[in-house]
Protein backbone atom coordinates (compact mmCIF):
# COMPACT_ATOMS: atom_id res chain seq x y z
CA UNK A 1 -50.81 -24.89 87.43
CA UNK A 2 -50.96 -21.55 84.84
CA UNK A 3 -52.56 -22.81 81.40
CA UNK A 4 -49.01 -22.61 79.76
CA UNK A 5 -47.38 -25.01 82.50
CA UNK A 6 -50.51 -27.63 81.89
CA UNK A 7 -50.09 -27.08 77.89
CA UNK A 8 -46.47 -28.13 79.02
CA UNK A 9 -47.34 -31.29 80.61
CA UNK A 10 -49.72 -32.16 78.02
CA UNK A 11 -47.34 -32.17 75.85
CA UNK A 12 -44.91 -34.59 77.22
CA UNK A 13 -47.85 -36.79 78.27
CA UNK A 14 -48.32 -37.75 74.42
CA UNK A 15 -47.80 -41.60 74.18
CA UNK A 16 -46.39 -43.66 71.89
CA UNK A 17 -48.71 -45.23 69.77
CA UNK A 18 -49.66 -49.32 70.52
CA UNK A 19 -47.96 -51.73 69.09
CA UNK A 20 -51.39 -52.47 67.36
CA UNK A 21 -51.28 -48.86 65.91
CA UNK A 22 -47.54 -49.32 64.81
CA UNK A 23 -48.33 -52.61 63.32
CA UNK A 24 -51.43 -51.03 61.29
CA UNK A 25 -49.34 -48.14 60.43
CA UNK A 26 -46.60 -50.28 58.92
CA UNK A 27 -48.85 -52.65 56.89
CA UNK A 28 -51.26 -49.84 54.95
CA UNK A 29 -48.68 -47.05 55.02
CA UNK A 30 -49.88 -43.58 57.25
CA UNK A 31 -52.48 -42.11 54.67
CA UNK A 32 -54.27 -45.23 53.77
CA UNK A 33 -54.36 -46.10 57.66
CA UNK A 34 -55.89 -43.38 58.64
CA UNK A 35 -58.80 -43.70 55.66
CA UNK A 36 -59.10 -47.26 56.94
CA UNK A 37 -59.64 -46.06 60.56
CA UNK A 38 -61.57 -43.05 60.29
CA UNK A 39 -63.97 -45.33 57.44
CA UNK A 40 -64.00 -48.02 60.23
CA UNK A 41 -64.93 -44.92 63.14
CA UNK A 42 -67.60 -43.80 60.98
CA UNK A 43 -69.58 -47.21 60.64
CA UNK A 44 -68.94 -48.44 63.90
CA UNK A 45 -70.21 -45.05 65.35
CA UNK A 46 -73.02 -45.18 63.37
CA UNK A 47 -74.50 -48.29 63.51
CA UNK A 48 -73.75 -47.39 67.58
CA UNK A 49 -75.95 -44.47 67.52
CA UNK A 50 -78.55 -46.27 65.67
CA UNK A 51 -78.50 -49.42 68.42
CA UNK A 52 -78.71 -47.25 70.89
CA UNK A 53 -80.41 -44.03 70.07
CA UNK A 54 -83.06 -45.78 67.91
CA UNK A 55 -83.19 -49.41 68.05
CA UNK A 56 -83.12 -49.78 71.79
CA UNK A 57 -85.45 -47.49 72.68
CA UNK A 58 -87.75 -49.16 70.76
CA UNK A 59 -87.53 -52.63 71.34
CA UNK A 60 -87.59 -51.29 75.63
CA UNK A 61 -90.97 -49.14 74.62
CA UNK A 62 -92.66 -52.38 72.89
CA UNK A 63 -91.86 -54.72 75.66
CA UNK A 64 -92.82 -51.59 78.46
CA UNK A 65 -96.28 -51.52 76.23
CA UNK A 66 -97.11 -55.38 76.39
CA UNK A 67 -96.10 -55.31 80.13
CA UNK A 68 -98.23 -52.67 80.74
CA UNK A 69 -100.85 -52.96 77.82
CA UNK A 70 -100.58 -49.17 77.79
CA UNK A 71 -101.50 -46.98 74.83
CA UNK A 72 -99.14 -46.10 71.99
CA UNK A 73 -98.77 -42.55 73.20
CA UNK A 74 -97.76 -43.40 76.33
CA UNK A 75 -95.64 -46.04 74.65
CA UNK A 76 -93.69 -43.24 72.91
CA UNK A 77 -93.52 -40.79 75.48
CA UNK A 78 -91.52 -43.74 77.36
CA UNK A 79 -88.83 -44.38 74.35
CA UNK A 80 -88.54 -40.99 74.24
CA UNK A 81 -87.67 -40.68 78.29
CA UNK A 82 -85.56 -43.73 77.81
CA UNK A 83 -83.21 -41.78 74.80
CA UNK A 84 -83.15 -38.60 76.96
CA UNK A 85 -81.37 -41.18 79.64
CA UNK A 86 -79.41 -43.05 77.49
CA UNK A 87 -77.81 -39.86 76.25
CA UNK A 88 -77.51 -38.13 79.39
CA UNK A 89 -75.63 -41.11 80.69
CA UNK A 90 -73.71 -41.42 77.51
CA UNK A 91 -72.76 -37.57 78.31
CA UNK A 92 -72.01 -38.51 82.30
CA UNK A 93 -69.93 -41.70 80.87
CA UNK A 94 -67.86 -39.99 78.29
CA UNK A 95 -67.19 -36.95 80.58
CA UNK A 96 -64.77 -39.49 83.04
CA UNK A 97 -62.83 -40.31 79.63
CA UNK A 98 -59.67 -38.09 80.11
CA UNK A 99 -59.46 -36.81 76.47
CA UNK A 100 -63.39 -35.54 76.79
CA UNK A 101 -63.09 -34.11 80.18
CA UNK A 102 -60.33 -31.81 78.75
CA UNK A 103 -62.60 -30.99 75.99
CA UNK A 104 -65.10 -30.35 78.13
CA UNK A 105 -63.33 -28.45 80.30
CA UNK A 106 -63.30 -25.84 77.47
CA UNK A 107 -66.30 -25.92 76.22
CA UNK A 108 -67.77 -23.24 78.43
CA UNK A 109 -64.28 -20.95 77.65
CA UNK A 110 -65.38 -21.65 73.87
CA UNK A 111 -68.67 -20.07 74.86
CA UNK A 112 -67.26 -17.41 76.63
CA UNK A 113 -64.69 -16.43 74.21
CA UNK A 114 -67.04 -16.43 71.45
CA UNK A 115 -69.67 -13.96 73.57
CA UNK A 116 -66.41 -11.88 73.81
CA UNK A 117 -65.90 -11.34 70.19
CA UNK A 118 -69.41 -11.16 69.48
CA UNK A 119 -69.79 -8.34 71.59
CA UNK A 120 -66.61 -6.41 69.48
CA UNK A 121 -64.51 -6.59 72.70
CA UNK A 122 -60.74 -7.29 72.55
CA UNK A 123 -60.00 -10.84 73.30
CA UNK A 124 -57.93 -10.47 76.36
CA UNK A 125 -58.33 -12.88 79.55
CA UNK A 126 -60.23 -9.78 81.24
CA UNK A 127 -62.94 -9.42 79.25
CA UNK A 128 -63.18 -13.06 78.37
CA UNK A 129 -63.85 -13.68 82.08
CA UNK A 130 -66.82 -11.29 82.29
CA UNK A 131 -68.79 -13.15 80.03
CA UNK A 132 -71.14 -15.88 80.27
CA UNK A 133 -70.66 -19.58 79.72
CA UNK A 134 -74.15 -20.24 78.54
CA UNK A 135 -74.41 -19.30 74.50
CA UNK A 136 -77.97 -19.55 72.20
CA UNK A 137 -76.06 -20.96 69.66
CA UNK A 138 -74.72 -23.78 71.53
CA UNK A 139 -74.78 -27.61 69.47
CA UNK A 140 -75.21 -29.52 73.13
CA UNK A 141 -78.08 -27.56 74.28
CA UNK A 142 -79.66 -27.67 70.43
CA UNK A 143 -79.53 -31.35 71.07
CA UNK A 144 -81.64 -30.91 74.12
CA UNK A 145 -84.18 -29.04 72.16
CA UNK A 146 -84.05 -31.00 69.23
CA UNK A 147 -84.26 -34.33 71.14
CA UNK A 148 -87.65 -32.34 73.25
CA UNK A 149 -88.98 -31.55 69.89
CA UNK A 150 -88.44 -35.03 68.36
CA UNK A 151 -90.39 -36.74 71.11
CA UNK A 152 -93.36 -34.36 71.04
CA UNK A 153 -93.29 -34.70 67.57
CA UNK A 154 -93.54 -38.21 67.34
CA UNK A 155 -95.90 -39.01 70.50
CA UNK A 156 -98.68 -36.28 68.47
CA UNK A 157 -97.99 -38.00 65.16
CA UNK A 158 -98.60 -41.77 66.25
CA UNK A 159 -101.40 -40.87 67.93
CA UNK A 160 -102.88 -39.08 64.83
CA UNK A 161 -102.20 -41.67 62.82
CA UNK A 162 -103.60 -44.07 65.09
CA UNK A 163 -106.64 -42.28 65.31
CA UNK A 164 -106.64 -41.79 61.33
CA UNK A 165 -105.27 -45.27 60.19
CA UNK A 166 -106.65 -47.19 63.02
CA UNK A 167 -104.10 -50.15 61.37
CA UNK A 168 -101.04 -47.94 62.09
């Protein structure tokens, strides 16, 4: 398939929206459906994240510490381990959704296009293909780093308090 003939496809492949989304869209009215939604997106995805990003991790490092009777820093390093899993297999499970593995798909083109114009080139196919995928600037990888960072960071600063605040 060329990119135009898959942009084709795509196109017809747009459903119809459920009958659940139809019968939203009739009570509220379009605009205040979609503030309804996006409010609803917002707190579900966030109290998500905080379940499973913060809360879990936790509650798995306290019960791995009184299995174990380990110390606190090894306690952290664990939760932090356990959120580098959960959101690599949050990454791996999203990825087989079909909507994400188009996006994606073009993530590394993103990358590439953007080294392109950095570098003053034209934007043609040509020299978008000579460049590389990987990019400094890139929010997934930052997340990597940030998520490193975060669990150094913490592990150093429990155990300093621990050592200064022995009730910590």
């Amino acid at each position: 398939d060329t990119p135009e003939q898959k942009a084709e496809r795509e196109k017809k492949e747009k459903k119809e929206p459920s009958k659940f989304e139809a019968w939203l869209e009739k009570k509220m009215g379009s605009e205040k459906f979609m503030s309804v939604l996006i409010a609803f997106s917002l707190v579900l995805g966030f109290g998500f994240s905080l379940l499973l990003f913060f809360l879990l991790p936790i509650e798995l490092g306290n019960l791995f510490q009184r299995l174990t009777n380990c110390g606190v820093l090894l306690q952290h390093l664990v939760e932090g381990v356990l959120r580098i899993v959960i959101f690599l297999a949050y990454m791996i499970l999203i990825s087989k959704l079909k909507d994400m593995r188009r996006v994606f798909s073009y993530h590394g083109a993103e990358h590439k296009t953007i080294r392109c114009y950095e570098a003053k080139l034209p934007l043609t196919v040509e020299n978008v293909a000579k460049m590389t995928r990987k990019h400094p600037r890139c929010g997934t990888s930052f997340l990597f780093v940030v998520m490193a960072l975060s669990i150094f960071l913490f592990t150093v600063l429990t155990a300093v308090l621990n050592a200064a605040i022995p009730s910590f």
